[in-house]
Protein backbone atom coordinates (compact mmCIF):
# COMPACT_ATOMS: atom_id res chain seq x y z
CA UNK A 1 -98.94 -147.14 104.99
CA UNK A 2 -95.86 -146.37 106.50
CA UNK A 3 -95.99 -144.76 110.10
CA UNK A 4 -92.86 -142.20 110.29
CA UNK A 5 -90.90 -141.51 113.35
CA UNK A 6 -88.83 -138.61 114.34
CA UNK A 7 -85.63 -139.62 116.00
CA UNK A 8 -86.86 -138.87 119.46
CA UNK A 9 -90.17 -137.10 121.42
CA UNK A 10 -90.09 -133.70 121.41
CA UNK A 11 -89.94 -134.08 125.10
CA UNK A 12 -87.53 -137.12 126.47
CA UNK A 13 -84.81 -137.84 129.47
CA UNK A 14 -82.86 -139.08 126.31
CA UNK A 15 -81.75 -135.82 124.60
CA UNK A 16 -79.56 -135.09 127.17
CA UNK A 17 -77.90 -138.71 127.56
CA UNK A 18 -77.31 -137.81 123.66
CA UNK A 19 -75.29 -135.30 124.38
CA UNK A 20 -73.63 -137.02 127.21
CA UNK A 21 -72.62 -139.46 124.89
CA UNK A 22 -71.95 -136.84 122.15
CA UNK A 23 -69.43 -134.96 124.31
CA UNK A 24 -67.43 -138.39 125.41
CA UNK A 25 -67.27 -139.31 121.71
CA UNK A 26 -65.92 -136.00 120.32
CA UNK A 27 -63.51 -135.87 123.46
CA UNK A 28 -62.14 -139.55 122.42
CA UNK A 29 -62.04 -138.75 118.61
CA UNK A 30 -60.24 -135.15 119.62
CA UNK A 31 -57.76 -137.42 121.88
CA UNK A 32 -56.64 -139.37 118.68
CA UNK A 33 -55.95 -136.19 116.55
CA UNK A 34 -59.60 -136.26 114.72
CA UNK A 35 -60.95 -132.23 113.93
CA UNK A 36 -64.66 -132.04 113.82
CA UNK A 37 -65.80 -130.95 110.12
CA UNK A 38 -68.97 -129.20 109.25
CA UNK A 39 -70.90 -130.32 106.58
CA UNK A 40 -74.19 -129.10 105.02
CA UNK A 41 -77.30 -131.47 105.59
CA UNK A 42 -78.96 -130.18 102.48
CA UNK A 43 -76.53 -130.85 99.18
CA UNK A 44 -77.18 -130.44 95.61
CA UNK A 45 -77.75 -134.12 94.88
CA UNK A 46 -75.90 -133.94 91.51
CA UNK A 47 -73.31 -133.29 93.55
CA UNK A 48 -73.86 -136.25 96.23
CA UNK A 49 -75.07 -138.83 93.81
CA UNK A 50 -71.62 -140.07 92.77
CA UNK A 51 -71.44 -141.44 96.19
CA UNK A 52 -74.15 -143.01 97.28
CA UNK A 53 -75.16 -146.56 96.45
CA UNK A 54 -78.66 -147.52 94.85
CA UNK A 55 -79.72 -148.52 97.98
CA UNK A 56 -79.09 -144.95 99.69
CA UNK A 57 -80.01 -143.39 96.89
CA UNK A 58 -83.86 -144.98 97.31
CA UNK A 59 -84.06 -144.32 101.01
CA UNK A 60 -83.39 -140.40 100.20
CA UNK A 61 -85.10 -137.64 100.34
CA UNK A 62 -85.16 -135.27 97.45
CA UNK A 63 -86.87 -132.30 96.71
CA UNK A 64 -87.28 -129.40 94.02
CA UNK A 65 -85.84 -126.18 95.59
CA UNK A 66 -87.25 -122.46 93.98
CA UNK A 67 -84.08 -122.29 91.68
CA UNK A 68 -85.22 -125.71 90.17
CA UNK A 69 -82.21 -127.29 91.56
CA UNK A 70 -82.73 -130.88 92.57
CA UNK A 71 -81.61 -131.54 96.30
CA UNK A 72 -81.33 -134.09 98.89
CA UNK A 73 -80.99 -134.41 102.56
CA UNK A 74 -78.23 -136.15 103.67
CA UNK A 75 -78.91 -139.72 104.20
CA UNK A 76 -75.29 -140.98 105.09
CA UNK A 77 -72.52 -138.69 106.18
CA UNK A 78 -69.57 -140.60 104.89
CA UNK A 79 -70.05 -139.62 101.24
CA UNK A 80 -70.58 -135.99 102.50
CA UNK A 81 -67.14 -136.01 103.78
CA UNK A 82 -65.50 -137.33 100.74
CA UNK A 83 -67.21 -134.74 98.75
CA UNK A 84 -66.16 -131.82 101.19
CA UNK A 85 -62.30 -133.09 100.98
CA UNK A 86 -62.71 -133.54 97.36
CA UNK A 87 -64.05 -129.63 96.77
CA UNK A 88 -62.54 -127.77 99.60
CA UNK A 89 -59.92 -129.69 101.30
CA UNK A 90 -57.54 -131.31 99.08
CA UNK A 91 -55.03 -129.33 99.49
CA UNK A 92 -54.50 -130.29 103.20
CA UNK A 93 -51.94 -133.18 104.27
CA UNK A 94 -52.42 -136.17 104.86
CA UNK A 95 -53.59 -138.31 106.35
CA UNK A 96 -56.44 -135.73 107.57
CA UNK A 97 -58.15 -137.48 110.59
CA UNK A 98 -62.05 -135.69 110.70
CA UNK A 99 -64.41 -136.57 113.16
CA UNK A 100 -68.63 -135.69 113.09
CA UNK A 101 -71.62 -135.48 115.27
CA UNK A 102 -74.63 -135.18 112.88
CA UNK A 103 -78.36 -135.62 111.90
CA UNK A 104 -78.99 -138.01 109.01
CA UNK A 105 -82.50 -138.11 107.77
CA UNK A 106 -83.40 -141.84 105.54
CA UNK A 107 -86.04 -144.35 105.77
CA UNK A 108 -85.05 -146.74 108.43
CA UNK A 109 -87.96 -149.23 108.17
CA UNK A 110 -88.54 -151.47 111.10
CA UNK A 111 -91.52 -153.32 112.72
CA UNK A 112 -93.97 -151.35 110.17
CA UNK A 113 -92.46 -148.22 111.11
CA UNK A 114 -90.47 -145.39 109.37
CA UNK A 115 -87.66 -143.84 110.93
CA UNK A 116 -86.42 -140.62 109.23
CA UNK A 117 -84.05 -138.34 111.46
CA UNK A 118 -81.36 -140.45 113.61
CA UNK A 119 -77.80 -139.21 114.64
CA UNK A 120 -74.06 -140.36 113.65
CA UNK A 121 -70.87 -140.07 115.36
CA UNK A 122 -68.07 -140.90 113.61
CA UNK A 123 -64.49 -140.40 112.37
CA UNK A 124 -62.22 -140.71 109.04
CA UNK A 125 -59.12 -140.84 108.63
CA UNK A 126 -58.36 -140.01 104.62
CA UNK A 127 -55.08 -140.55 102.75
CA UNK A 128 -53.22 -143.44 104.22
CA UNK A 129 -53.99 -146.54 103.44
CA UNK A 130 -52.47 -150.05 105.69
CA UNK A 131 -52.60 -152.03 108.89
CA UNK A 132 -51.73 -148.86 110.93
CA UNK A 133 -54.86 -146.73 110.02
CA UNK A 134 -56.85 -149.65 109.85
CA UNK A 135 -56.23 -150.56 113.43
CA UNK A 136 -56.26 -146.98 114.71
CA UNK A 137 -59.81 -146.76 113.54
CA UNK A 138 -60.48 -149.69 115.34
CA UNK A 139 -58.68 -148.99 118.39
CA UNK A 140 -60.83 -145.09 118.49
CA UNK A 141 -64.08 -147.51 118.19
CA UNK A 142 -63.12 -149.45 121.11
CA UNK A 143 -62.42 -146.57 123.53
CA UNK A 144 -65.60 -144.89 122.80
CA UNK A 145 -67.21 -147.81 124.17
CA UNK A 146 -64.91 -148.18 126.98
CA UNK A 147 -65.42 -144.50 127.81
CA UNK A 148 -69.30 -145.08 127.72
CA UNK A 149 -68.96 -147.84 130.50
CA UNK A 150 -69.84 -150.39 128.00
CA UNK A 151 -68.36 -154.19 128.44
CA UNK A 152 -71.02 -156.76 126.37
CA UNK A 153 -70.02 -156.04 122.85
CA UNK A 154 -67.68 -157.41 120.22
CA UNK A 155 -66.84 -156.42 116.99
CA UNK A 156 -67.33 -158.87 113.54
CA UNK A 157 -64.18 -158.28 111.50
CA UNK A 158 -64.67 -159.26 107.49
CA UNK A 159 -63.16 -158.10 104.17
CA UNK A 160 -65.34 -156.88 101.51
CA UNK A 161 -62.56 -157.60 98.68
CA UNK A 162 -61.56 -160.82 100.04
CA UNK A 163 -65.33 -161.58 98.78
CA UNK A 164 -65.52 -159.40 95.90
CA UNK A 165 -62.26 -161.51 94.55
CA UNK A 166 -63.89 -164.41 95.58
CA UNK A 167 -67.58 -163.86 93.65
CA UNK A 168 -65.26 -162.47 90.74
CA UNK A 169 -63.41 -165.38 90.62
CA UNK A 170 -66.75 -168.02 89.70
CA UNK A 171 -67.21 -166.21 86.42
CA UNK A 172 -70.45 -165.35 87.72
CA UNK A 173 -72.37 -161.93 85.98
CA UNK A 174 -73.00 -158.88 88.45
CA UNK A 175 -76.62 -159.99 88.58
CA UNK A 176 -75.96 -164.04 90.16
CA UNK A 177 -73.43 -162.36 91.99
CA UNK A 178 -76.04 -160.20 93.58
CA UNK A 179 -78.08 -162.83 94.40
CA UNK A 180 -75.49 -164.96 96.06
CA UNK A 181 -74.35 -161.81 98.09
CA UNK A 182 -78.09 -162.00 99.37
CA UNK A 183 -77.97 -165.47 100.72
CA UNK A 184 -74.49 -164.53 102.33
CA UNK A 185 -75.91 -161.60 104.02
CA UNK A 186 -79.34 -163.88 105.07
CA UNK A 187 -76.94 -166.78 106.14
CA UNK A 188 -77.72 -169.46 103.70
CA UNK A 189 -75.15 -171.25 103.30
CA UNK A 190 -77.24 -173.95 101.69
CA UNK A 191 -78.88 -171.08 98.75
CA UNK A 192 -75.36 -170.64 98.51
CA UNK A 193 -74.45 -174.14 97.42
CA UNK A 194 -77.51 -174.36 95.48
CA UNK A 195 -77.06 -171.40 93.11
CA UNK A 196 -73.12 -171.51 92.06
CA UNK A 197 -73.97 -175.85 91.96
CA UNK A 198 -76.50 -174.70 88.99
CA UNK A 199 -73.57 -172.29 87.46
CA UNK A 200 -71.00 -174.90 87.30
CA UNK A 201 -68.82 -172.88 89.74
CA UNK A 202 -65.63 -175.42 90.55
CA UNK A 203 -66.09 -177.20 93.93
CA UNK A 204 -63.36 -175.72 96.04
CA UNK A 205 -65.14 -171.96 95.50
CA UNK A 206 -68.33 -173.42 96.40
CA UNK A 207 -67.24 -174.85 99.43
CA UNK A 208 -65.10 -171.48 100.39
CA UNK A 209 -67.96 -168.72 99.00
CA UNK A 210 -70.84 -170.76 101.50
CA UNK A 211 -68.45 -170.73 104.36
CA UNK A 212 -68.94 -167.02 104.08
CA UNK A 213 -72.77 -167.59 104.76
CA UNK A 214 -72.12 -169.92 107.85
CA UNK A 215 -71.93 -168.84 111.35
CA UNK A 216 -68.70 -169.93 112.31
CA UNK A 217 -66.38 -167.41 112.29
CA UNK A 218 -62.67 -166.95 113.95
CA UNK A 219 -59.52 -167.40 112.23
CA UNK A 220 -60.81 -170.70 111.39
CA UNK A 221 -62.67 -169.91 108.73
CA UNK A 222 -59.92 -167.79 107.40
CA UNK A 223 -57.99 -171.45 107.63
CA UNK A 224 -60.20 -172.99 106.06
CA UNK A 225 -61.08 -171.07 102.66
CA UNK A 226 -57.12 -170.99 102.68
CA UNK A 227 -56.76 -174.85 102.26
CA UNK A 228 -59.58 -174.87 99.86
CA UNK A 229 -57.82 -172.66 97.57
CA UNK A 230 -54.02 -172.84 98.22
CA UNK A 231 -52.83 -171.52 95.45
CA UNK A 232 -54.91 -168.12 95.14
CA UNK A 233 -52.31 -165.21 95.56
CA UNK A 234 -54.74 -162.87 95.41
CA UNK A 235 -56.84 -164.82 98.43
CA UNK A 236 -54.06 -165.24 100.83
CA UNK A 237 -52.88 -161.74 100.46
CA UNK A 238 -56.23 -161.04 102.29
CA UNK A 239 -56.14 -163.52 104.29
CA UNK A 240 -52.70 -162.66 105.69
CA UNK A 241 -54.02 -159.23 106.08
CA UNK A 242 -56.90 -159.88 107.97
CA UNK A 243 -54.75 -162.08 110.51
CA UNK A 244 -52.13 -158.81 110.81
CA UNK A 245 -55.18 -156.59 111.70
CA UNK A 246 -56.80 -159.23 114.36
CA UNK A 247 -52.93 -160.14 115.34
CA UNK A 248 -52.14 -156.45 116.55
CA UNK A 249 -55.40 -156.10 118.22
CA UNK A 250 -55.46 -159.38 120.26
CA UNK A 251 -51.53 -158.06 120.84
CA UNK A 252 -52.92 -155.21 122.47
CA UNK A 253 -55.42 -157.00 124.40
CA UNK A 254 -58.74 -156.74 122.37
CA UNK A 255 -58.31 -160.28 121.20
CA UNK A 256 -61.86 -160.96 122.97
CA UNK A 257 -64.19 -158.32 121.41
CA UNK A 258 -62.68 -158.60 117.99
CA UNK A 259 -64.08 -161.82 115.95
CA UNK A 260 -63.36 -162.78 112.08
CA UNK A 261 -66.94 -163.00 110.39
CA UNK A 262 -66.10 -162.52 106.74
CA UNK A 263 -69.92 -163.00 106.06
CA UNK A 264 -70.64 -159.42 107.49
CA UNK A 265 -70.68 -157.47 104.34
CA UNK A 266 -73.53 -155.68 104.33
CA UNK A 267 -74.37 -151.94 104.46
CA UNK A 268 -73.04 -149.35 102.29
CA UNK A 269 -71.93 -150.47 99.01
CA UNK A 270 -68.64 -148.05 99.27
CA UNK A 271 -66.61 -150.43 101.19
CA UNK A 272 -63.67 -151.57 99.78
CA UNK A 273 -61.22 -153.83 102.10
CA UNK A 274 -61.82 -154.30 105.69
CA UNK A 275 -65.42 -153.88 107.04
CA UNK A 276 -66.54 -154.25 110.56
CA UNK A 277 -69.63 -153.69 112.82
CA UNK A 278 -70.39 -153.71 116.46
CA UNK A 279 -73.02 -155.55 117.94
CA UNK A 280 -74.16 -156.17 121.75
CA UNK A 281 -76.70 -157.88 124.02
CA UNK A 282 -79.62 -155.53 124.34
CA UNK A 283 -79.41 -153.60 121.53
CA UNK A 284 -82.06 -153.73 118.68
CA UNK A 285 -79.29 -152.78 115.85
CA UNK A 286 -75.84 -152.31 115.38
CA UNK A 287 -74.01 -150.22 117.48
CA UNK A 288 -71.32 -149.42 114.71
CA UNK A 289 -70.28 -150.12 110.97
CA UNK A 290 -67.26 -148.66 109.31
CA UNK A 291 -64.04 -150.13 106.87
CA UNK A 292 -62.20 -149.04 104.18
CA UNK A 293 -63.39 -146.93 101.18
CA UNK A 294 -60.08 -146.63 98.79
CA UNK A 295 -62.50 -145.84 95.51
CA UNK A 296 -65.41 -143.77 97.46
CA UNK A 297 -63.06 -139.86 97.07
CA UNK A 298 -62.47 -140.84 93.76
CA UNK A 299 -65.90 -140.67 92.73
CA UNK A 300 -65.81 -137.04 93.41
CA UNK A 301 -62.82 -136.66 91.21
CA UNK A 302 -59.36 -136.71 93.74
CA UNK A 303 -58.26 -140.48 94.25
CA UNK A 304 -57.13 -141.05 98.08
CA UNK A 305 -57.79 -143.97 100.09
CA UNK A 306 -59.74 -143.88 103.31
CA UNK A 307 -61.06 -145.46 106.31
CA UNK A 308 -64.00 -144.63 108.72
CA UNK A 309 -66.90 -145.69 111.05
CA UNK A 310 -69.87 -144.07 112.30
CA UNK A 311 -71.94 -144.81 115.45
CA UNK A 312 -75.78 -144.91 115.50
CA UNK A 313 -76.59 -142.68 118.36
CA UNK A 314 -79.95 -143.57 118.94
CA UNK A 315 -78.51 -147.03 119.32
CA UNK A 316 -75.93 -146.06 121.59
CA UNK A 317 -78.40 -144.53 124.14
CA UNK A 318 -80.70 -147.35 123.94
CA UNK A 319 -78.35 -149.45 125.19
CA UNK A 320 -76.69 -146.85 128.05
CA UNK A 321 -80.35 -145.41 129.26
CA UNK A 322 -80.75 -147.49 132.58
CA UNK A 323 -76.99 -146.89 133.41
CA UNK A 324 -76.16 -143.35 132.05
CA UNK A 325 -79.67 -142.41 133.83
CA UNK A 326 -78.71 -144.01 137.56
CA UNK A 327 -74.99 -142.43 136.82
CA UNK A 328 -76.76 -139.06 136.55
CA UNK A 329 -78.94 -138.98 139.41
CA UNK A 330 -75.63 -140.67 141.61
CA UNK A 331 -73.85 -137.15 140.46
CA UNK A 332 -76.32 -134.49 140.20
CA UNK A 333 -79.32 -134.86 142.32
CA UNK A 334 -81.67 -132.07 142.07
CA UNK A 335 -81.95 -129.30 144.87
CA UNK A 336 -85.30 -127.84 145.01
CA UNK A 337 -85.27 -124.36 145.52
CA UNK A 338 -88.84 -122.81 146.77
CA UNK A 339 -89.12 -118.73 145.73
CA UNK A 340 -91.79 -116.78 147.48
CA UNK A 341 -93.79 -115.01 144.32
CA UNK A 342 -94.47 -112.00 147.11
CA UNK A 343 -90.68 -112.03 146.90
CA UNK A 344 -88.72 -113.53 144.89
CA UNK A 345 -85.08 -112.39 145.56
CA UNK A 346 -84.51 -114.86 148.58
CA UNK A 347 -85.30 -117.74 146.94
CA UNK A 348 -83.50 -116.83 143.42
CA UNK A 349 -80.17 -115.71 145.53
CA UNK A 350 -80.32 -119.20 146.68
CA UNK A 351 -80.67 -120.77 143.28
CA UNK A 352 -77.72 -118.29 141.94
CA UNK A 353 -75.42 -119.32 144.91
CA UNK A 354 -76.00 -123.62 143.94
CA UNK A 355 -75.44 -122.67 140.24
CA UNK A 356 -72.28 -120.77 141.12
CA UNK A 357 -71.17 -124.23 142.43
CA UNK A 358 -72.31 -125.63 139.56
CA UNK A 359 -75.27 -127.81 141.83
CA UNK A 360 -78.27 -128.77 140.25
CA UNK A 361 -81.12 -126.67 140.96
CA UNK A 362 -84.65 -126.99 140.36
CA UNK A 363 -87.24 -124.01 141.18
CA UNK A 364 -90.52 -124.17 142.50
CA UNK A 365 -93.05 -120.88 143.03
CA UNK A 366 -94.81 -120.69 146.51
CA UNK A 367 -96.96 -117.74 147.53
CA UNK A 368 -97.09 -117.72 151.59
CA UNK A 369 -97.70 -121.79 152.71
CA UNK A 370 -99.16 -122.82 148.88
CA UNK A 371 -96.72 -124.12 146.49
């Protein structure tokens, strides 16, 4: 049986690096024109369902409420916010940049436990579609890490329709296709071979579908599915774009923490063009995932394209504890305050005075010479 955790103790030094980190973020998504939207955590999930992939949809939780309405707990913020502009906000222009700080609740399963409640921070930017808002988004990710003091990361750049086209493009059915997705996200680019060998699939999209799998990434392996298939219009445009969006960023001097990996494609299955994720030494996940979701809005009946990330907070404090922790005792060290319980003014005057200076205070009751 499963053991399920709570995001954090009840009691921990780490709610308050949360909102450390919380209050950076929003600051840094506020600085690039992003609002903060509210959204419910409990949703009809008729209303949700159109959104959410199989995989979400199984790591749910749902529940009868009194009225006999079936609900759901929002496992994944991103289709939340295409539902609220679809319903309420439509009318708005565009592009509307909204940003988020808020409570998930899913199975995470990991090392025989259960996760359920764990945090996102993000920002989307819906209605314009392009290089521009794709690097923007990218560009918002990087100074959230900058702002947190955070240098050992990189970010794995792919394109979800560069491999959709590709897949598409063997004659394969959904389910092979499935199963050939699997050994690209697990990094087999032998399984690979294997499987579209025993379909027949011509040589020069076996040899560019299992360079997806391998681990050499760059613009390199953007090269080198190009010269397998020259004459795929549909594969260069990709291509092309994926070497405008790395282009700008190395342009602006992020050339070193942004890397091509077109095998990272997994995660949510509302991803549409570009898809990225950040990763760093030390942390037990990824820090980030986000890309483009053109078709995700239109489940909920308005068409607009979009583009978005979120950032595991949990994740993000992991990783900052040590530092954040050190940073906060360097700042605000703790003035102990002793108040007499014979008579307490004295002592509290004290502790009012610090405060006024906004100084850390901590109290402590004597009586006489006991504390």
């Amino acid at each position: 049986m499963l053991d399920f955790q709570l995001a954090t103790p009840a009691l921990d030094r780490s709610v308050s690096l949360r909102r450390q980190v919380t209050a950076q973020a929003m600051q840094v998504f506020g600085g690039w024109g992003y609002r903060e939207i509210q959204i419910p955590l409990l949703e009809h999930f008729d209303a949700l369902k159109q959104g959410l992939d199989e995989d979400q949809i199984a790591r749910s939780f749902r529940f009868v409420d009194r009225a006999g309405n079936l609900m759901v707990l929002r496992p994944d913020v991103t289709p939340a916010v295409a539902k609220t502009y679809a319903y309420q906000l439509r009318g708005l222009p565009l592009p509307l940049r909204v940003s988020y700080a808020n409570k998930v609740v899913r199975i995470e399963r990991a090392f025989g436990a259960a996760q359920v409640e764990s945090y996102q921070l993000g920002a989307e930017m819906i209605g314009r579609e392009g290089v521009v808002a794709d690097v923007e988004i990218l560009l918002v990710v990087l100074e959230v890490l900058e702002r947190l003091g955070l240098r050992r990361f990189h970010i794995n750049l792919s394109d979800h329709e560069l491999a959709r086209h590709l897949l598409s493009s063997t004659g394969a059915p959904r389910r092979i296709r499935k199963v050939v997705e699997e050994a690209i996200f697990s990094r087999d680019p032998d399984e690979v071979r294997r499987i579209l060998n025993d379909l027949g699939t011509r040589l020069p999209y076996i040899d560019a579908i299992s360079s997806l799998a391998g681990l050499e990434g760059g613009l390199q392996q953007l090269d080198w599915i190009e010269k397998r298939l020259p004459t795929d219009r549909e594969l260069k445009k990709r291509i092309n774009y994926l070497r405008d969006v790395e282009g700008a960023l190395d342009a602006l001097g992020y050339g070193k923490k942004v890397r091509i990996d077109l095998g990272e494609l997994d995660g949510p299955g509302y991803y549409t063009g570009i898809g990225f994720s950040v990763v760093s030494e030390g942390a037990s996940r990824r820090l980030a995932r986000g890309g483009r979701y053109d078709n995700l809005i239109g489940q909920f009946g308005v068409e607009a394209p979009a583009v978005g990330f979120s950032f595991s907070l949990e994740t993000l404090v992991e990783l900052l504890h040590p530092k954040m922790a050190q940073g906060s005792r360097r700042r605000r060290s703790h003035e102990v305050v002793a108040v007499d319980s014979s008579d307490p003014t004295v002592g509290f005057e004290e502790a009012l005075e610090r405060r006024r200076h906004n100084l850390s205070t901590r109290i402590i009751a004597r009586k006489g010479d006991k504390i």
